[in-house]
Protein backbone atom coordinates (compact mmCIF):
# COMPACT_ATOMS: atom_id res chain seq x y z
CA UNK A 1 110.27 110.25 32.40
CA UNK A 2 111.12 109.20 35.65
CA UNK A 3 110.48 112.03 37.59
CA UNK A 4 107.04 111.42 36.29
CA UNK A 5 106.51 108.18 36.86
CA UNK A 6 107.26 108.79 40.56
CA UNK A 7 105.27 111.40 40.70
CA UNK A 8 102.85 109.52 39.22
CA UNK A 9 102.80 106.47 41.72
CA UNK A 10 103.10 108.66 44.69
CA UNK A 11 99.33 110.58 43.10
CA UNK A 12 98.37 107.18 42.82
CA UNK A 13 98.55 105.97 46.25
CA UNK A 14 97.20 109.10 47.15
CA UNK A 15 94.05 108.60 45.46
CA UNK A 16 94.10 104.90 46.78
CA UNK A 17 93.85 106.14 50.29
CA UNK A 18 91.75 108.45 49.69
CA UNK A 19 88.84 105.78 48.18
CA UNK A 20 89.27 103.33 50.78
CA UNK A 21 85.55 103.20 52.02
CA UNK A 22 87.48 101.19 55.25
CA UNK A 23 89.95 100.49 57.89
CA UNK A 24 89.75 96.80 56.63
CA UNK A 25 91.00 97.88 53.24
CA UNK A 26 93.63 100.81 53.90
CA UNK A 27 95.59 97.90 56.12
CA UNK A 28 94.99 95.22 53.51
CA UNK A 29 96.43 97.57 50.71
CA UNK A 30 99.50 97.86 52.65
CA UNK A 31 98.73 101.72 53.59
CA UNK A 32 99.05 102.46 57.22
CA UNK A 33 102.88 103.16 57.31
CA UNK A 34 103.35 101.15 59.91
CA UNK A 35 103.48 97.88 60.86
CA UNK A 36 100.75 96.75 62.88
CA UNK A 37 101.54 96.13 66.63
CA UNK A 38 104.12 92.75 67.61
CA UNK A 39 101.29 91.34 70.04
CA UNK A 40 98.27 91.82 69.80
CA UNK A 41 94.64 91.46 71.59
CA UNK A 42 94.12 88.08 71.47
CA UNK A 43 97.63 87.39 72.89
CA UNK A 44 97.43 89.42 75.69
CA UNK A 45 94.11 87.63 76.55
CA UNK A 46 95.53 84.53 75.91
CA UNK A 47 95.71 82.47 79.48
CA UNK A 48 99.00 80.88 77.91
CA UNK A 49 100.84 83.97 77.46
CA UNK A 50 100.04 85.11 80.91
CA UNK A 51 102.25 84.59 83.84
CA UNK A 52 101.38 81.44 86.31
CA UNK A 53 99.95 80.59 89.16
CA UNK A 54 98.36 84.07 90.69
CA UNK A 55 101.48 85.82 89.83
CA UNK A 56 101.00 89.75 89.52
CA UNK A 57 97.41 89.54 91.37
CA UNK A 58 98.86 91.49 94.33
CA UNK A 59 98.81 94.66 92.07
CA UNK A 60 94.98 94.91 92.07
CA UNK A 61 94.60 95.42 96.21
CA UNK A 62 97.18 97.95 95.93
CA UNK A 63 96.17 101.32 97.16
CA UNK A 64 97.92 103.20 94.40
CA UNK A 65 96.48 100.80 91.37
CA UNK A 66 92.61 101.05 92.92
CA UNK A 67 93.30 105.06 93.17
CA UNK A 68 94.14 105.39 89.41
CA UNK A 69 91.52 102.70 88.36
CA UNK A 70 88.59 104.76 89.89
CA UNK A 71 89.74 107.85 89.13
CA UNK A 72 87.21 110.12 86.39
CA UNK A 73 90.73 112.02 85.06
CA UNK A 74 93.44 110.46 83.37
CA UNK A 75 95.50 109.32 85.17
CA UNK A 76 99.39 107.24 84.82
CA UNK A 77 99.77 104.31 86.08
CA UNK A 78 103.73 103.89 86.37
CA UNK A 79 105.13 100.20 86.86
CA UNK A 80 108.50 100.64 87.78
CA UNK A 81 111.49 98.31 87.87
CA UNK A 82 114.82 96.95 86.42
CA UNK A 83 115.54 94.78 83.34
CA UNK A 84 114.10 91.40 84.15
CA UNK A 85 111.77 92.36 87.28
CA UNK A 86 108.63 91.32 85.51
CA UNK A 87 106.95 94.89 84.51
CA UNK A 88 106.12 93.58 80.98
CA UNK A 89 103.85 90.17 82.76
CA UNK A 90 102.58 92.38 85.23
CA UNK A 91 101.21 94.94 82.27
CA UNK A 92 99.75 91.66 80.29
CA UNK A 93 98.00 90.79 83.89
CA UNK A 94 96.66 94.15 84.17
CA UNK A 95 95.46 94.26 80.32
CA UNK A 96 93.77 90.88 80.77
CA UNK A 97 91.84 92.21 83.44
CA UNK A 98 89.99 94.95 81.83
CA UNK A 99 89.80 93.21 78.57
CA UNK A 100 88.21 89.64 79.55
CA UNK A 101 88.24 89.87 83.69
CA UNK A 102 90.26 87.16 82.75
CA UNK A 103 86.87 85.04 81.53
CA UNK A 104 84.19 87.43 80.73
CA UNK A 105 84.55 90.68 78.24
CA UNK A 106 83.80 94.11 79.48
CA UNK A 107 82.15 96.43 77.54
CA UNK A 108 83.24 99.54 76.83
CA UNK A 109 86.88 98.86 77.55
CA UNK A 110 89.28 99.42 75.04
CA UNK A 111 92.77 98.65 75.45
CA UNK A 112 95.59 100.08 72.92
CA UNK A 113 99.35 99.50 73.75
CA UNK A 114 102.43 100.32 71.95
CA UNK A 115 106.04 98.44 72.59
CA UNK A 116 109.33 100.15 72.65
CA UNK A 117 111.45 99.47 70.36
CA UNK A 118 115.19 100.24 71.27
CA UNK A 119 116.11 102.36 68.49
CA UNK A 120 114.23 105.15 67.11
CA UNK A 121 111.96 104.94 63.95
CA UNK A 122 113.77 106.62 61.35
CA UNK A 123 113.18 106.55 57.79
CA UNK A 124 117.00 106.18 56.38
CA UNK A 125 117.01 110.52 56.14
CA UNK A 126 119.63 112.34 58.45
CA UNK A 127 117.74 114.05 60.78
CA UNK A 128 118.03 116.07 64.19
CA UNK A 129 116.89 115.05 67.30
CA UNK A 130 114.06 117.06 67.06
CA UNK A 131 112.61 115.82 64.54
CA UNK A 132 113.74 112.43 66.00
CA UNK A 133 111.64 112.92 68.95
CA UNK A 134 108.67 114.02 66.77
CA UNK A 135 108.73 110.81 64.84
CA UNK A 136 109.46 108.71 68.08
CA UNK A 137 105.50 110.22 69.14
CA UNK A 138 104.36 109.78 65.57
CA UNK A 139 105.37 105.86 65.57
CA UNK A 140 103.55 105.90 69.35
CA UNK A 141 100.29 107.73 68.22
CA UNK A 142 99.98 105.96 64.70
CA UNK A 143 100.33 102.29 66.83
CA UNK A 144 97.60 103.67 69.16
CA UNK A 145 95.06 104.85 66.83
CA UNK A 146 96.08 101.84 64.48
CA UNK A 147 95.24 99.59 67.93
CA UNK A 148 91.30 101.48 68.22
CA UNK A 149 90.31 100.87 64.36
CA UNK A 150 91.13 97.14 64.67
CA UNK A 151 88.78 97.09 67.50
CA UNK A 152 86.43 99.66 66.40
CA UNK A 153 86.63 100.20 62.52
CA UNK A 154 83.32 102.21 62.46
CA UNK A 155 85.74 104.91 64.04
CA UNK A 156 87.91 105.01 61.04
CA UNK A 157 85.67 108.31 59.23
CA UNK A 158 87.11 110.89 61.75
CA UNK A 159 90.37 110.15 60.29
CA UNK A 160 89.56 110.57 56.49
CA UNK A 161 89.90 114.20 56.08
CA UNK A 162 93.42 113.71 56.90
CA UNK A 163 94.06 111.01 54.79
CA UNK A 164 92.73 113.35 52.22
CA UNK A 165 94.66 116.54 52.94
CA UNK A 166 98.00 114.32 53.63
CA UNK A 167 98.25 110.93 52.15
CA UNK A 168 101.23 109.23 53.33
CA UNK A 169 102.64 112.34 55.30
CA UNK A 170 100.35 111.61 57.90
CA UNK A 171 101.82 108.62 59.10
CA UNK A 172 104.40 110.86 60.37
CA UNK A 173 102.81 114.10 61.25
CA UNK A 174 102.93 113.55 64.87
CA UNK A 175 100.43 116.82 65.38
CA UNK A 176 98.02 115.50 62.95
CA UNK A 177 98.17 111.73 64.34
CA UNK A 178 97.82 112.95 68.32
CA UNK A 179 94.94 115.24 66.98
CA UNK A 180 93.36 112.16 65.47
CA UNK A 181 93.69 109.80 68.26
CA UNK A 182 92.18 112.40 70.74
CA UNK A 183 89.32 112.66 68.31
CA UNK A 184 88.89 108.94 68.40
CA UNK A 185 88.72 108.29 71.41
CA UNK A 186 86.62 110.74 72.22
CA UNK A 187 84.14 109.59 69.92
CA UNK A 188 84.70 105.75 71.44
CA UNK A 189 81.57 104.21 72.85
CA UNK A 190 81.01 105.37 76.60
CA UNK A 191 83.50 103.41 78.51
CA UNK A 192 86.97 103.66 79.67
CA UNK A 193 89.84 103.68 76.77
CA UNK A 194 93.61 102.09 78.43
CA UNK A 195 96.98 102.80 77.01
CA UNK A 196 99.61 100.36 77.63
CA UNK A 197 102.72 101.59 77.10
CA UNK A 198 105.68 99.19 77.63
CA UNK A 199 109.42 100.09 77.33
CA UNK A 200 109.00 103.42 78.21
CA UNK A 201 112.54 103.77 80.22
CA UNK A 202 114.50 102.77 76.33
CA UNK A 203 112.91 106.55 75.32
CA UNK A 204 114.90 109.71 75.93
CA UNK A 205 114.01 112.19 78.76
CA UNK A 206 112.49 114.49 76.28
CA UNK A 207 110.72 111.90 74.47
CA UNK A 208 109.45 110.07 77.68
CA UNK A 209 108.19 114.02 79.14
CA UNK A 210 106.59 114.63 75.96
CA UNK A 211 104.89 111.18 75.38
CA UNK A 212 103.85 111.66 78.89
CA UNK A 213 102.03 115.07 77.96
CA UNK A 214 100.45 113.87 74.95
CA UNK A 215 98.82 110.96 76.52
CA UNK A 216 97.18 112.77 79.77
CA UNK A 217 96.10 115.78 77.35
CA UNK A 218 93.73 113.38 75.10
């Protein structure tokens, strides 16, 4: 009977995904897979959590920032610098900026962000390094797209026909989540969409090249 009982529950929360009319719900019902982001919007907006005084405003006359900020491709922006140097504050200046202006919103600007965490997601299986680094994207996609829907939750239809054909798997189905997340933000109001990526130096060369790919391909 056991067998079947799992079986059961896992056909269960299948169909449970598959019904949720929302974004709202699926997160409320404890279905995402992930945990939402550690910060999010509000405290990066948040004057308080910002460094003081005009700290990090140098960044925005810079030659190389102003080149990728008008640029019509995507583009990286690469803050560079070691343990303790302030990269993390000068990322919350920069999201603050196209966010609020620091006092007034912008439309059309999205901002998602994803924070590295020092060891890999895993879930308990041995697995290769391969598949490692394909979870390592799935975590950063699935944080991404997770960080669009809570600002945008008319958005969440493009990704029910996965949730359909996959359930659960596609939490981790790093083709499937990239896929989605290009979709999404293609279909984003007309504006600018910015990934903030922080941590990226704790990721493995191949997982840092390949993260790299991902994002300037969507």
């Amino acid at each position: 009977m056991q067998p079947f009982i799992a079986c059961l529950c896992s056909q269960l929360r299948l169909w449970l995904i598959i019904f949720l009319a929302t974004f709202q719900e699926l997160v409320s019902r404890d279905c995402w897979g992930v945990p939402p982001p550690e910060i999010c919007l509000d405290y990066l907006c948040d004057p308080y959590s910002l460094p003081g005084d005009r700290t990090g405003e140098w960044i925005f006359k810079d030659d190389r920032y102003r080149k990728w900020q008008e640029s019509e491709e995507s583009e990286v922006l690469w803050l560079c610098g070691g343990p303790g140097t302030g990269k993390t504050m000068l990322a919350k200046r920069v999201s603050a900026k196209f966010l609020k202006g620091l006092s007034d919103p912008q439309r059309g600007v999205k901002l998602v962000f994803h924070f590295v965490t020092p060891e890999p997601f895993t879930t308990g299986i041995s697995v290769d390094e391969a598949e490692l680094s394909q979870l390592g994207l799935a975590r950063i996609a699935c944080d991404l797209l997770y960080g669009i829907l809570q600002q945008d939750g008319s958005l969440f239809d493009g990704c029910k026909t996965e949730l359909e054909n996959q359930g659960d798997k596609f939490f981790t189905n790093s083709h499937s989540l990239w896929n989605v997340l290009g979709e999404t933000i293609q279909d984003c109001p007309p504006g600018d969409v910015y990934i903030l990526i922080d941590g990226i130096d704790g990721l493995k060369e191949s997982l840092c090249e390949g993260l790299i790919g991902r994002v300037l391909r969507l």
